[in-house]
Protein backbone atom coordinates (compact mmCIF):
# COMPACT_ATOMS: atom_id res chain seq x y z
CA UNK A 1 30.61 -1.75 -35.70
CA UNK A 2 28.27 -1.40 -38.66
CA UNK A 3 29.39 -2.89 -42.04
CA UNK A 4 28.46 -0.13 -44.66
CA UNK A 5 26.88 -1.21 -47.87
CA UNK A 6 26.72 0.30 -51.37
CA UNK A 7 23.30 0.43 -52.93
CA UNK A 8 23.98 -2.49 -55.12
CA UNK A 9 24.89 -4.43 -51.99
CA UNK A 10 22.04 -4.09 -50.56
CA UNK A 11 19.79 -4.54 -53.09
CA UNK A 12 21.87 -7.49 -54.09
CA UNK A 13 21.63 -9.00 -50.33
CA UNK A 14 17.88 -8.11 -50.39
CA UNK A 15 17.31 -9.75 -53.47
CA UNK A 16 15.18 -12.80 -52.59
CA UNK A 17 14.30 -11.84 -48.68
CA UNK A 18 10.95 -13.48 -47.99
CA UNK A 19 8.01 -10.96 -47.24
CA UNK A 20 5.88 -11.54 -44.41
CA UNK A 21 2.51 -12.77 -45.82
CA UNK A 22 -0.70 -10.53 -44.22
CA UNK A 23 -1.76 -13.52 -42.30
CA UNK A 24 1.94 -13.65 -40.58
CA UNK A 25 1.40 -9.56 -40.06
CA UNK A 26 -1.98 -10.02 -38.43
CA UNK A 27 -1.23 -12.88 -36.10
CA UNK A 28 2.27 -11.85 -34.84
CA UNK A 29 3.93 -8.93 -33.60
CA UNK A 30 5.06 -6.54 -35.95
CA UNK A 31 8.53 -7.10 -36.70
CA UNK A 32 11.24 -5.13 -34.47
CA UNK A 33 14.80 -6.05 -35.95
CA UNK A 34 17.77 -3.62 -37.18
CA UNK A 35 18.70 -1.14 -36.88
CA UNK A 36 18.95 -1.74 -40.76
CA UNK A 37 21.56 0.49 -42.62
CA UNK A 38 19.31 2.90 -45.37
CA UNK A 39 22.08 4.27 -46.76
CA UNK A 40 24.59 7.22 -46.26
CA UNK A 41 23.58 10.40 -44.65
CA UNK A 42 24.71 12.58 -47.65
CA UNK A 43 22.63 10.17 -50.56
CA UNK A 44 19.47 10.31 -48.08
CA UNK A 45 19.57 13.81 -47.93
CA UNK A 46 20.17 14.55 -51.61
CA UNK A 47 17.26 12.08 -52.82
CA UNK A 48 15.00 13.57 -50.16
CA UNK A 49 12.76 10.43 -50.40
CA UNK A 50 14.11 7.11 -50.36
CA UNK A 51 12.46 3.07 -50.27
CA UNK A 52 13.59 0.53 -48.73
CA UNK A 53 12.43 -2.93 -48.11
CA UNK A 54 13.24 -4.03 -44.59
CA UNK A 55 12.11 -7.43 -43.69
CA UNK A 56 9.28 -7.68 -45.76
CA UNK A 57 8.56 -3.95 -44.90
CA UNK A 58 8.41 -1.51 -47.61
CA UNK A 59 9.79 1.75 -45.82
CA UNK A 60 9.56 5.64 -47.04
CA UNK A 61 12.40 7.40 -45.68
CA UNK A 62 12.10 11.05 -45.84
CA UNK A 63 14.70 13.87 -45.72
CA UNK A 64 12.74 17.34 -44.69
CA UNK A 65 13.54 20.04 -43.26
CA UNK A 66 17.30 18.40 -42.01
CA UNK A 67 15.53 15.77 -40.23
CA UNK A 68 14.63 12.10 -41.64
CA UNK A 69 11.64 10.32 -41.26
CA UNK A 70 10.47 6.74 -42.02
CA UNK A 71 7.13 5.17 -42.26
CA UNK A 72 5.33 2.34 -44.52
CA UNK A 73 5.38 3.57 -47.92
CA UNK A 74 1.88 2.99 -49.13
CA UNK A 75 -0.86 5.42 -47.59
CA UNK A 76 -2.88 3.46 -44.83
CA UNK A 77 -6.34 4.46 -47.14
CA UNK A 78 -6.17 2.88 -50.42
CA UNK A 79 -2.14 1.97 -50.62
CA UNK A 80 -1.34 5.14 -52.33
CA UNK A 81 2.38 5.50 -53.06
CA UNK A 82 2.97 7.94 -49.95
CA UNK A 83 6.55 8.90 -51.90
CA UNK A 84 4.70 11.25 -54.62
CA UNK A 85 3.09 13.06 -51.98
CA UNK A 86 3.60 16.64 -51.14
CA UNK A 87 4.87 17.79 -47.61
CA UNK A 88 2.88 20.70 -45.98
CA UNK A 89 2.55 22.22 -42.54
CA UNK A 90 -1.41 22.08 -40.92
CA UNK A 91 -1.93 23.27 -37.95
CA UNK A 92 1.73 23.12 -36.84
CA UNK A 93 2.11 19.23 -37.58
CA UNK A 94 4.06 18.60 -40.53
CA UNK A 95 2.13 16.10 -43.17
CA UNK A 96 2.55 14.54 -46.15
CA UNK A 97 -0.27 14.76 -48.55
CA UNK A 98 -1.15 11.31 -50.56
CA UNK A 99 -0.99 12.20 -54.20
CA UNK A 100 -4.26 9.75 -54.50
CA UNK A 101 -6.78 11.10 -51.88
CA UNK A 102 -5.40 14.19 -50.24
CA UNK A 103 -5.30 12.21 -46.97
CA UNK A 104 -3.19 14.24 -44.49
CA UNK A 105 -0.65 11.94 -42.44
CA UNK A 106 2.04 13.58 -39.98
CA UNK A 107 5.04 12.39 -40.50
CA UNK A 108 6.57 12.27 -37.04
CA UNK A 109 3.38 10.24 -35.77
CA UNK A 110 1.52 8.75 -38.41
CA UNK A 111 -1.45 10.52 -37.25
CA UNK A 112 -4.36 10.95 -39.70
CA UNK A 113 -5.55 14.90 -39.83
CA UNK A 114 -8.71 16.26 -41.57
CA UNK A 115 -10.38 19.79 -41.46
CA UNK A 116 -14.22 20.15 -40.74
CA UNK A 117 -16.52 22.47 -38.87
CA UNK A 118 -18.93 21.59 -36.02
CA UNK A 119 -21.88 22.13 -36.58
CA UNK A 120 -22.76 22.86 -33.19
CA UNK A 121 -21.01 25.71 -33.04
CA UNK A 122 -22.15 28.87 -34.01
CA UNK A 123 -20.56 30.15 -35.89
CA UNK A 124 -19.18 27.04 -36.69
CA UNK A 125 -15.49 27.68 -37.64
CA UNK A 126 -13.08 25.22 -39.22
CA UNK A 127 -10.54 23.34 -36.78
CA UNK A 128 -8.25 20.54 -37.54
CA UNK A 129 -9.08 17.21 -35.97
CA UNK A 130 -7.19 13.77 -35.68
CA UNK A 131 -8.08 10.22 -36.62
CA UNK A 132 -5.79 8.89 -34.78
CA UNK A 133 -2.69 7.11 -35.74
CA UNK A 134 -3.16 5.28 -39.39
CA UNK A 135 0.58 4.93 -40.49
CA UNK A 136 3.21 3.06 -39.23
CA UNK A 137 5.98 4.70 -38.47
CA UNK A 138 9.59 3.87 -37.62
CA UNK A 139 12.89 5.17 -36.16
CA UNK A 140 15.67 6.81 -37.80
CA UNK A 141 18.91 6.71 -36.28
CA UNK A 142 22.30 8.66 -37.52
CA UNK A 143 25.98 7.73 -36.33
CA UNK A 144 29.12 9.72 -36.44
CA UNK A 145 30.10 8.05 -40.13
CA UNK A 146 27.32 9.83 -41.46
CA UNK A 147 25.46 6.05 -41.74
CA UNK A 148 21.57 6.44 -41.62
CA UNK A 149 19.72 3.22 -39.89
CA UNK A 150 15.91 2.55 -39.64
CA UNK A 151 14.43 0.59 -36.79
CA UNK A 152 11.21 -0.97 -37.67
CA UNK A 153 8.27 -0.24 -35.13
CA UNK A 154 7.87 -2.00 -32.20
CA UNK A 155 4.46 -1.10 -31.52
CA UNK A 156 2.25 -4.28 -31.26
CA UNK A 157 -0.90 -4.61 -32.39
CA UNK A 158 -2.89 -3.48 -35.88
CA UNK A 159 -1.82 -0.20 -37.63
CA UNK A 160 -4.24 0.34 -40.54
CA UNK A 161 -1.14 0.66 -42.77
CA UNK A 162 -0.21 -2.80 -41.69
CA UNK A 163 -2.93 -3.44 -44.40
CA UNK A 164 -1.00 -3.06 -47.52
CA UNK A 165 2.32 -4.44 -46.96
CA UNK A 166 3.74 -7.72 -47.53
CA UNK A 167 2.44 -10.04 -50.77
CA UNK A 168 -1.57 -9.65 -49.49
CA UNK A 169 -1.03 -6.45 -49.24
CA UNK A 170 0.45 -6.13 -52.97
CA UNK A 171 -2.65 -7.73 -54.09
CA UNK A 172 -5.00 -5.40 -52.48
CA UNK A 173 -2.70 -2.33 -53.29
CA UNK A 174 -2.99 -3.63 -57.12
CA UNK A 175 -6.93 -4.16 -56.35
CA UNK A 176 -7.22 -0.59 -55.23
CA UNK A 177 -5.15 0.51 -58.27
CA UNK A 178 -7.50 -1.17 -60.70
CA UNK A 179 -10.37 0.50 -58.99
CA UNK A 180 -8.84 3.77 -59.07
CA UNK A 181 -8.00 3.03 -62.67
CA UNK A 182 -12.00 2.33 -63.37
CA UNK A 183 -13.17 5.93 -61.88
CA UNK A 184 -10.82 8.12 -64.01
């Protein structure tokens, strides 16, 4: 049996949780604990877009089209805030769109998408094409109570959006920022 937690629990309980430094990210396995309780089904689905720090994690959960989502929080790129972002269909694989770049990242997967034409083809015509998998995602789990629970990923190895989590990846999210910051 799950214990269920207000908001201000948690965040009160959270409060003070070490982060996982990059260096701990990069030589271990990603972390696999929880399921973590996110919150209540009905709250979730109202904000549409929720974060969450789960150890040392910073999570995005997402509430679209009556089915929830979760994946790091900062876009795998340049550590855009991936909650701004719009949420669009391309070529039936539903994305969200980070509000820095444009970068295309399906939500289910965590796949990277981008349009371009082959030149080899003639005519060449424009087709959608993958990067592969860029974002971390994670599992979201519902129970009878109407609890919502996020299971990190358990997929070893190095996930490009493994980049800008923890505290080096705060420092290079704030690096990118100030660059960003320069341009406009």
């Amino acid at each position: 049996m799950h214990a269920e937690l207000s908001a201000a629990q948690f965040v009160s309980l959270t409060e003070g949780t070490p982060l996982l430094s990059f260096k701990d990210m990069e030589e271990k396995e990603q972390p696999t604990g929880g399921p973590h309780f996110v919150g209540k089904r009905d709250e979730l689905v109202q904000a549409k877009r929720s974060f969450r720090t789960l150890e040392g994690r910073d999570i995005l959960i997402i509430h679209h089209g009556g089915v929830f989502y979760a994946m790091d929080s900062y876009c795998y790129h340049a550590g855009g805030e991936l909650q701004n972002g719009d949420i669009e269909e391309f070529d039936g694989k539903l994305c969200i769109i980070c509000p820095n770049h444009k970068y295309k990242i399906c939500l289910a997967q965590g796949e990277s998408i981008y349009k371009s034409t082959n030149p080899k083809e003639k005519p060449p015509v424009p087709r959608w094409y993958s990067k592969g998998v860029k974002q971390r995602t994670h599992t979201v789990t519902e129970n009878n109570d109407g609890n919502v629970y996020v299971k990190l990923s358990d997929v070893a190895g190095w996930i490009e959006s493994d980049y800008f989590q923890g505290e080096k990846g705060k420092i290079e999210r704030e690096k990118a920022a100030a660059a960003e910051k320069k341009k406009s």
